[in-house]
N, C-alpha and C. Protein backbone atom coordinates (compact mmCIF):
# COMPACT_ATOMS: atom_id res chain seq x y z
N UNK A 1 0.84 -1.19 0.00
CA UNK A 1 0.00 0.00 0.00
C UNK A 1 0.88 1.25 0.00
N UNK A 2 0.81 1.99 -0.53
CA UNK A 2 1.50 3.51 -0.99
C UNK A 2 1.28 4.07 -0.05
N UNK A 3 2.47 4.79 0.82
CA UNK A 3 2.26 5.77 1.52
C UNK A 3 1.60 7.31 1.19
N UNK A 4 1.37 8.59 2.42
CA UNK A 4 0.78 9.10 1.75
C UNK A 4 1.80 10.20 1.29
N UNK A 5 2.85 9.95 1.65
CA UNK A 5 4.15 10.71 0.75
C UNK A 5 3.99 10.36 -0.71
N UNK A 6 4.33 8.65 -1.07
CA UNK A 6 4.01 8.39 -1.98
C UNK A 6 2.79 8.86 -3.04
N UNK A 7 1.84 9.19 -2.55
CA UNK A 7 0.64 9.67 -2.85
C UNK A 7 0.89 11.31 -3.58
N UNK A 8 1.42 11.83 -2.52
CA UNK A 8 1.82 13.14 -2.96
C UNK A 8 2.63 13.61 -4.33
N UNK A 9 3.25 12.59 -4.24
CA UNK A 9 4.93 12.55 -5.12
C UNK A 9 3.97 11.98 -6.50
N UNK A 10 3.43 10.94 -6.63
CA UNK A 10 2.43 10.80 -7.79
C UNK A 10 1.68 11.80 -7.89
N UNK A 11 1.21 12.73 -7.30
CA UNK A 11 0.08 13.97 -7.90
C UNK A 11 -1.40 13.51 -7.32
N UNK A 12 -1.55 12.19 -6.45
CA UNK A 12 -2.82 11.89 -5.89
C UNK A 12 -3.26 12.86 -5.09
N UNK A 13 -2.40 13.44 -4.25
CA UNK A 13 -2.63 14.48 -3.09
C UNK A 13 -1.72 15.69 -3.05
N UNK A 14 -2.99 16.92 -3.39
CA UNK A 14 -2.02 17.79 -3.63
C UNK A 14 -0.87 18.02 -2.42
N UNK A 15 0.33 19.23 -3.05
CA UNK A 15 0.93 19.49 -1.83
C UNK A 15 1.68 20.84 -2.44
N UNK A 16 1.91 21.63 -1.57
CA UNK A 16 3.21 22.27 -1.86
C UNK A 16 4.55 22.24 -2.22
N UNK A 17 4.58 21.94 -3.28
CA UNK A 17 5.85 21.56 -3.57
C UNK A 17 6.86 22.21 -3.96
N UNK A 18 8.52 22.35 -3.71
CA UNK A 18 9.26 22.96 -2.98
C UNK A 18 10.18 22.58 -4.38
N UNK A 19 10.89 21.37 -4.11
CA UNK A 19 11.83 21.00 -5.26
C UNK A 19 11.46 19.80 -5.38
N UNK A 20 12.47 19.60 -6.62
CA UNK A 20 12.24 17.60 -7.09
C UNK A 20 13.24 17.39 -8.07
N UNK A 21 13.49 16.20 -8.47
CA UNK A 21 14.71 15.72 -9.27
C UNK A 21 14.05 14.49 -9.08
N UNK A 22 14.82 13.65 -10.17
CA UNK A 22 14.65 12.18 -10.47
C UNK A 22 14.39 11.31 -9.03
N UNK A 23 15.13 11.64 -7.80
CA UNK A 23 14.74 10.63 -6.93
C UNK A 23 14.12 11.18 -5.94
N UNK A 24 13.92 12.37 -5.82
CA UNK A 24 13.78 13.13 -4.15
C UNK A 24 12.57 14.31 -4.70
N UNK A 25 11.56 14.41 -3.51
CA UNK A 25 11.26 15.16 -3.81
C UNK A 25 10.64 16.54 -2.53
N UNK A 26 10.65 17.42 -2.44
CA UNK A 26 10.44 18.29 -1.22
C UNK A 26 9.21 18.91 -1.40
N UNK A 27 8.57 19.39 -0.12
CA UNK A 27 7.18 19.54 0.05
C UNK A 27 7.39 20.33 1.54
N UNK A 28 6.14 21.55 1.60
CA UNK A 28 6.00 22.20 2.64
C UNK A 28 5.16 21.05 3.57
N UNK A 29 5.26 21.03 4.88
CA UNK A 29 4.62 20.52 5.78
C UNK A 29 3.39 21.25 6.40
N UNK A 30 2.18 20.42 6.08
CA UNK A 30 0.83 21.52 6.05
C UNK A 30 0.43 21.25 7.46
N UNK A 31 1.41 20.91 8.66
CA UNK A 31 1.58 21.15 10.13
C UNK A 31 2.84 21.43 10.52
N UNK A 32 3.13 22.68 10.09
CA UNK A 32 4.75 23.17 10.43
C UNK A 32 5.17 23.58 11.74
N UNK A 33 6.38 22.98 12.22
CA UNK A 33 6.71 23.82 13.53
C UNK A 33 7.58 25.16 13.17
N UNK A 34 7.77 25.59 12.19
CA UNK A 34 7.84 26.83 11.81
C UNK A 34 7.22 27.35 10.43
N UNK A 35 7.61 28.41 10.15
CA UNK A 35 7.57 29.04 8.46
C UNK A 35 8.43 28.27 7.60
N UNK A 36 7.63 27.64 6.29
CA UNK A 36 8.68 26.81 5.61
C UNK A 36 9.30 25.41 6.28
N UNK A 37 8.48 24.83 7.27
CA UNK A 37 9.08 23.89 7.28
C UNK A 37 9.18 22.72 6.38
N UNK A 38 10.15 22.50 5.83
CA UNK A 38 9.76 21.40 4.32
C UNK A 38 10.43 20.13 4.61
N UNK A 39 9.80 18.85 3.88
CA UNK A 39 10.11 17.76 4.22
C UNK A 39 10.56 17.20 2.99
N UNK A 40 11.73 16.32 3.16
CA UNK A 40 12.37 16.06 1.70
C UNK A 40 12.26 14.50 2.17
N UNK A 41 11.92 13.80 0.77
CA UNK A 41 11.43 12.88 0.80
C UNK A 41 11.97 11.86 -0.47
N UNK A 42 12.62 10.38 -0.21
CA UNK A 42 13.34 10.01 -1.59
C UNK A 42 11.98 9.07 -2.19
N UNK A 43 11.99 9.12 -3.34
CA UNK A 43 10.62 8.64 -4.81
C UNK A 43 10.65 7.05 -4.36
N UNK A 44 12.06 6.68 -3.64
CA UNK A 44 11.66 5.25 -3.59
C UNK A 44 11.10 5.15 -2.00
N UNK A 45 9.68 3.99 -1.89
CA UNK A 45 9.20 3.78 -0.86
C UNK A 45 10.03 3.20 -0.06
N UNK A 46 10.76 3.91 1.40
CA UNK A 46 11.23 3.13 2.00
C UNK A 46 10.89 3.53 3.31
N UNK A 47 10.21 2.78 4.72
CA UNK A 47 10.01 2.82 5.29
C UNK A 47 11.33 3.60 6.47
N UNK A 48 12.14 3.34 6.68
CA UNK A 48 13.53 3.80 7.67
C UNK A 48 14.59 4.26 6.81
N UNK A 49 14.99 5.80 7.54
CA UNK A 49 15.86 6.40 6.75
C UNK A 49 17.32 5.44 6.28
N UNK A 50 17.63 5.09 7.41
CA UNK A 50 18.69 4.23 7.55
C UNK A 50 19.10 2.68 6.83
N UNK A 51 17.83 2.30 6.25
CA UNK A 51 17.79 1.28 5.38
C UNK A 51 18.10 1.46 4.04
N UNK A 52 17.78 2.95 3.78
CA UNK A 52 18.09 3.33 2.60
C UNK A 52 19.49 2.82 2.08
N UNK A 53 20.14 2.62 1.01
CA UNK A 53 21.84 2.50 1.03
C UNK A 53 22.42 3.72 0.53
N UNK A 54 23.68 3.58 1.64
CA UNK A 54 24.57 4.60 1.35
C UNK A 54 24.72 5.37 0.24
N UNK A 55 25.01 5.09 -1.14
CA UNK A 55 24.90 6.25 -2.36
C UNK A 55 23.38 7.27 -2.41
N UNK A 56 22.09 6.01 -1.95
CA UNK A 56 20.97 6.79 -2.42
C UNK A 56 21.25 8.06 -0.78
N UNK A 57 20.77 7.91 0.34
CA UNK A 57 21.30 8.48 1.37
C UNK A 57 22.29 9.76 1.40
N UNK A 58 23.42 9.54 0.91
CA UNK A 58 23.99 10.84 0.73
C UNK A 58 23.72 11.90 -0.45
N UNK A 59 22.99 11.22 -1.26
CA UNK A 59 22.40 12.09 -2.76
C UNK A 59 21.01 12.42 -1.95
N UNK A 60 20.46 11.84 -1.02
CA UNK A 60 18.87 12.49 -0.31
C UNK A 60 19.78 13.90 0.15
N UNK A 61 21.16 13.84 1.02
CA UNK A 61 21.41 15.06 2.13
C UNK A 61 21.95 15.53 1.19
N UNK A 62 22.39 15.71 -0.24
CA UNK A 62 22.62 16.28 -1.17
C UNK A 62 21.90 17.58 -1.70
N UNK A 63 20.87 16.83 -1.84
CA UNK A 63 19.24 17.60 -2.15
C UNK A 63 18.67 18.06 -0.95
N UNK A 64 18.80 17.83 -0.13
CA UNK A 64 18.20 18.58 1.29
C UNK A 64 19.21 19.73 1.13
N UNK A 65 20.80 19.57 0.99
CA UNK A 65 21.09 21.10 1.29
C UNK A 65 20.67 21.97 0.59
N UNK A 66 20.88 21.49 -0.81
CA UNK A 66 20.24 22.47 -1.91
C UNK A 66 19.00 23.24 -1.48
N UNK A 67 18.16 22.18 -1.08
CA UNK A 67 17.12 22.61 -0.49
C UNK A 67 16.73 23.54 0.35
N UNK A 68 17.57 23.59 1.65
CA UNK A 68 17.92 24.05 2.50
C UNK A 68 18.38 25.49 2.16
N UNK A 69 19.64 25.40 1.33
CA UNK A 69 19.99 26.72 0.77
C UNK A 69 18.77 27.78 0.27
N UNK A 70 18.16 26.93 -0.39
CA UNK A 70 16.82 27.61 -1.03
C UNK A 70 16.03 28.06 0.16
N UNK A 71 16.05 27.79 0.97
CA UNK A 71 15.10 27.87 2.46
C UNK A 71 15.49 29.02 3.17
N UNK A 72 16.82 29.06 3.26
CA UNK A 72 17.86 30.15 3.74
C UNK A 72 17.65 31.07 3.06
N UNK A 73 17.79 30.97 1.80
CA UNK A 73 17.64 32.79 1.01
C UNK A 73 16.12 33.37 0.70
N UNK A 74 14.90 32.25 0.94
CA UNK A 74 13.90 33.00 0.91
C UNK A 74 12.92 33.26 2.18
N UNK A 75 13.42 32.48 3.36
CA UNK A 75 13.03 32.82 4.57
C UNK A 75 13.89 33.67 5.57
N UNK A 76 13.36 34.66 6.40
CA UNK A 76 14.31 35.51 7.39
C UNK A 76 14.59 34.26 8.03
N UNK A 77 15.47 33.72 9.01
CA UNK A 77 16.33 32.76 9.95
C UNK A 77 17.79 32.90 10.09
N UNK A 78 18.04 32.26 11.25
CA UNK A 78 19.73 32.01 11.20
C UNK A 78 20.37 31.18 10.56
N UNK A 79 19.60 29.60 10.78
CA UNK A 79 19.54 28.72 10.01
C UNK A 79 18.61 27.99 9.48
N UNK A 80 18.96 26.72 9.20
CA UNK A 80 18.23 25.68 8.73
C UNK A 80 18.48 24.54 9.30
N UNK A 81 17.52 24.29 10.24
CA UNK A 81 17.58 22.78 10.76
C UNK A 81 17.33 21.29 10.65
N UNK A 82 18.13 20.18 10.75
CA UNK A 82 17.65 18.83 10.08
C UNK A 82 17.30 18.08 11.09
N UNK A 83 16.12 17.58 11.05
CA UNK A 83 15.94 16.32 11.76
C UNK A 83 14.93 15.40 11.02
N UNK A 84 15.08 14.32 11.95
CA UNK A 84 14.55 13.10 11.25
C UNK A 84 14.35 12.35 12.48
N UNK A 85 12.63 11.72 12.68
CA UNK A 85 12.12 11.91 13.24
C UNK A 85 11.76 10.55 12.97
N UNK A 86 10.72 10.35 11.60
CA UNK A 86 10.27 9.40 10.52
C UNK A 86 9.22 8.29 11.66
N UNK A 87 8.19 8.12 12.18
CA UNK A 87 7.26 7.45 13.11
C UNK A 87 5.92 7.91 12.25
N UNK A 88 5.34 9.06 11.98
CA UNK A 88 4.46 9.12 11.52
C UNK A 88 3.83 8.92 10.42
N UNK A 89 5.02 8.85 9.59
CA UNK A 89 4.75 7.85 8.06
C UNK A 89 5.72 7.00 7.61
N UNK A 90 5.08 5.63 7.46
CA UNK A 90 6.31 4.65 7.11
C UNK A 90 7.10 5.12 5.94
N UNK A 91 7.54 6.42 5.43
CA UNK A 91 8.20 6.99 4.60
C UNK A 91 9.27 7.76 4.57
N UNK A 92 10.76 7.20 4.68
CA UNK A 92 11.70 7.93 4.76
C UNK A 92 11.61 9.49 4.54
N UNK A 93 11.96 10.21 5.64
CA UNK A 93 12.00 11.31 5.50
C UNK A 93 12.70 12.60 6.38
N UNK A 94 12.88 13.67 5.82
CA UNK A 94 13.78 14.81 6.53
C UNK A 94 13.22 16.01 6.75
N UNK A 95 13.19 16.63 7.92
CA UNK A 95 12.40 18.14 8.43
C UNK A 95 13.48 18.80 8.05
N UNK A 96 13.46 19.49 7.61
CA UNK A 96 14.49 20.82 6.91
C UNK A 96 13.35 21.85 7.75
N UNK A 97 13.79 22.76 8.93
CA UNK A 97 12.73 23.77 9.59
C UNK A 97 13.72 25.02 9.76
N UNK A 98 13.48 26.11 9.25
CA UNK A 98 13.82 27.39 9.81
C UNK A 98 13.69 27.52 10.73
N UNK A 99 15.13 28.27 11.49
CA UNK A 99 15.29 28.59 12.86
C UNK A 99 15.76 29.84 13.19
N UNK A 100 15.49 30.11 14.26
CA UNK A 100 16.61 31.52 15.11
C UNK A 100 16.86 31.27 16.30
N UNK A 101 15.93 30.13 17.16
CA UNK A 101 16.37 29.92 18.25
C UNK A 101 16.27 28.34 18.22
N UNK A 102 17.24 27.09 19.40
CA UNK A 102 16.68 25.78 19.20
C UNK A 102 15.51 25.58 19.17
N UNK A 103 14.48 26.15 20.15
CA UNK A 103 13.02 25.96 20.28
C UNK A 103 12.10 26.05 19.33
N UNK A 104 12.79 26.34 18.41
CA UNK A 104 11.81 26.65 16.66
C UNK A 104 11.82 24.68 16.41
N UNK A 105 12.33 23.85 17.21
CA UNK A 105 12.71 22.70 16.32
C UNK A 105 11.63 21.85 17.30
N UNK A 106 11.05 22.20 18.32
CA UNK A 106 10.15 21.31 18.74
C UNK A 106 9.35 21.32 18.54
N UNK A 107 8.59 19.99 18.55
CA UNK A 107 7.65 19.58 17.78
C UNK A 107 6.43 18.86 19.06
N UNK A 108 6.89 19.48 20.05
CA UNK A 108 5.69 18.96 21.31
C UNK A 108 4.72 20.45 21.27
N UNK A 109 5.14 21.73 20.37
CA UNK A 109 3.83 22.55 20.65
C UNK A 109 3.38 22.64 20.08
N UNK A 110 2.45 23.71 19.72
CA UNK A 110 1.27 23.55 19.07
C UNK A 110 1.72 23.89 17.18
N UNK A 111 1.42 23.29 16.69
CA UNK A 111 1.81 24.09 15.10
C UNK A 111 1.13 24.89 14.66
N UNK A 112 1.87 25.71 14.16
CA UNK A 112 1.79 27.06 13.16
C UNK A 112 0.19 26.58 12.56
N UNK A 113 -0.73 27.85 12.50
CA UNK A 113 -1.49 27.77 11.38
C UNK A 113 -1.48 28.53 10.29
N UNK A 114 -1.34 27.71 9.25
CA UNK A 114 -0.88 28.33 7.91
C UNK A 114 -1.90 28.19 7.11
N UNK A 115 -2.39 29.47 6.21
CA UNK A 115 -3.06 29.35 5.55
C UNK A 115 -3.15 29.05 3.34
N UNK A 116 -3.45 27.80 3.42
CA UNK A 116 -3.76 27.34 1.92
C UNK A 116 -2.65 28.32 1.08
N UNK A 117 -3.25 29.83 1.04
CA UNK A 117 -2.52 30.89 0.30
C UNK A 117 -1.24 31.36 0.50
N UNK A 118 -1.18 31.27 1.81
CA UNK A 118 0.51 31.48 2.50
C UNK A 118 1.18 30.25 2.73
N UNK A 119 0.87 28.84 2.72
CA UNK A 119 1.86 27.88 1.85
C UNK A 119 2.31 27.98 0.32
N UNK A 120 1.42 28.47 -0.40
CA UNK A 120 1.58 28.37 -1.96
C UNK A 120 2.56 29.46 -1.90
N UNK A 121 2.14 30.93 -1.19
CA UNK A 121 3.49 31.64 -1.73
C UNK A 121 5.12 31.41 -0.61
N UNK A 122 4.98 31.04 0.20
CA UNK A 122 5.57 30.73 1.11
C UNK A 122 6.33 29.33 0.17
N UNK A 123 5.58 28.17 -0.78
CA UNK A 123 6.25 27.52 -1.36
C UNK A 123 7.33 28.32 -2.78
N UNK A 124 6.63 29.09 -2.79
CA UNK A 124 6.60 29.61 -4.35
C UNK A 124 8.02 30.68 -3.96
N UNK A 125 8.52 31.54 -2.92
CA UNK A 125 9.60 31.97 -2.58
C UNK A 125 10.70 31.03 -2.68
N UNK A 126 10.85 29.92 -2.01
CA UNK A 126 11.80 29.17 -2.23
C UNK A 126 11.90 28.25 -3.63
N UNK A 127 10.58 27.77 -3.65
CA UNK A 127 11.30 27.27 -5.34
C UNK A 127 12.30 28.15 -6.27
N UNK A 128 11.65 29.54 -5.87
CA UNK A 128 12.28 30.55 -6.56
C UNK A 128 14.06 30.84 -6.35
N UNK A 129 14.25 30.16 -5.25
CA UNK A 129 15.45 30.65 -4.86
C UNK A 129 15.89 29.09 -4.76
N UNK A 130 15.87 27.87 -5.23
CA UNK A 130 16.29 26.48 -5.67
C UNK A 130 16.92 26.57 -6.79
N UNK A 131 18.15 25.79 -6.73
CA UNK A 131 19.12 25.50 -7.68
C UNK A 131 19.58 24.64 -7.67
């Protein structure tokens, strides 16, 4: 059964989408613990990041920085934070979240409400600034 990453990445469910290339593809998180928090995600279904193998794995944190970079020049922050978390969908995956302080990275409060229109342009800044 297809996850619902998987889902996304086929075009079943829309999403905000951020960047993509042949194996990976990135997406705003429509329960962010900040602005822009985006989740990069590899095309092949794999349940644990860590199962993945080594070549595909370092070409995922490849594309996350890129990503990331893109995140950096179109959001105000200090940085860009990674974690990986991966429990809520059997689908390998990476939180790329804008930060200024550590506390931007927890994920025990309440999330951001973002609205439909301010993900799309909120996506649409950083695609813009992806390379």
């Amino acid at each position: 059964m297809a996850t619902i990453f998987s889902k996304i990445i086929a075009g079943e469910i829309p999403c905000h989408k951020v960047a993509e290339d042949d194996e990976f593809f990135a997406f705003l998180d429509i329960n962010p613990v900040a602005v822009g928090h985006t989740l990069v995600v590899p095309k092949q279904e794999t349940d644990y990041i860590f199962d993945l193998d080594d070549p595909l794995l370092g070409r995922m944190i490849c594309f996350a920085k890129r990503v990331a970079a893109a995140q950096k020049a179109a959001i105000i922050c200090k940085r860009i934070g990674l974690t990986v978390i991966g429990l809520e969908v059997p689908h390998a995956h990476i939180h790329l979240i804008p930060m200024t302080r550590e506390s931007d990275m927890f994920f025990g409060r309440k999330k951001l409400e973002i609205t439909p229109e301010s993900l799309a342009e909120i996506a649409g800044k950083i695609r813009k600034e992806y390379k």
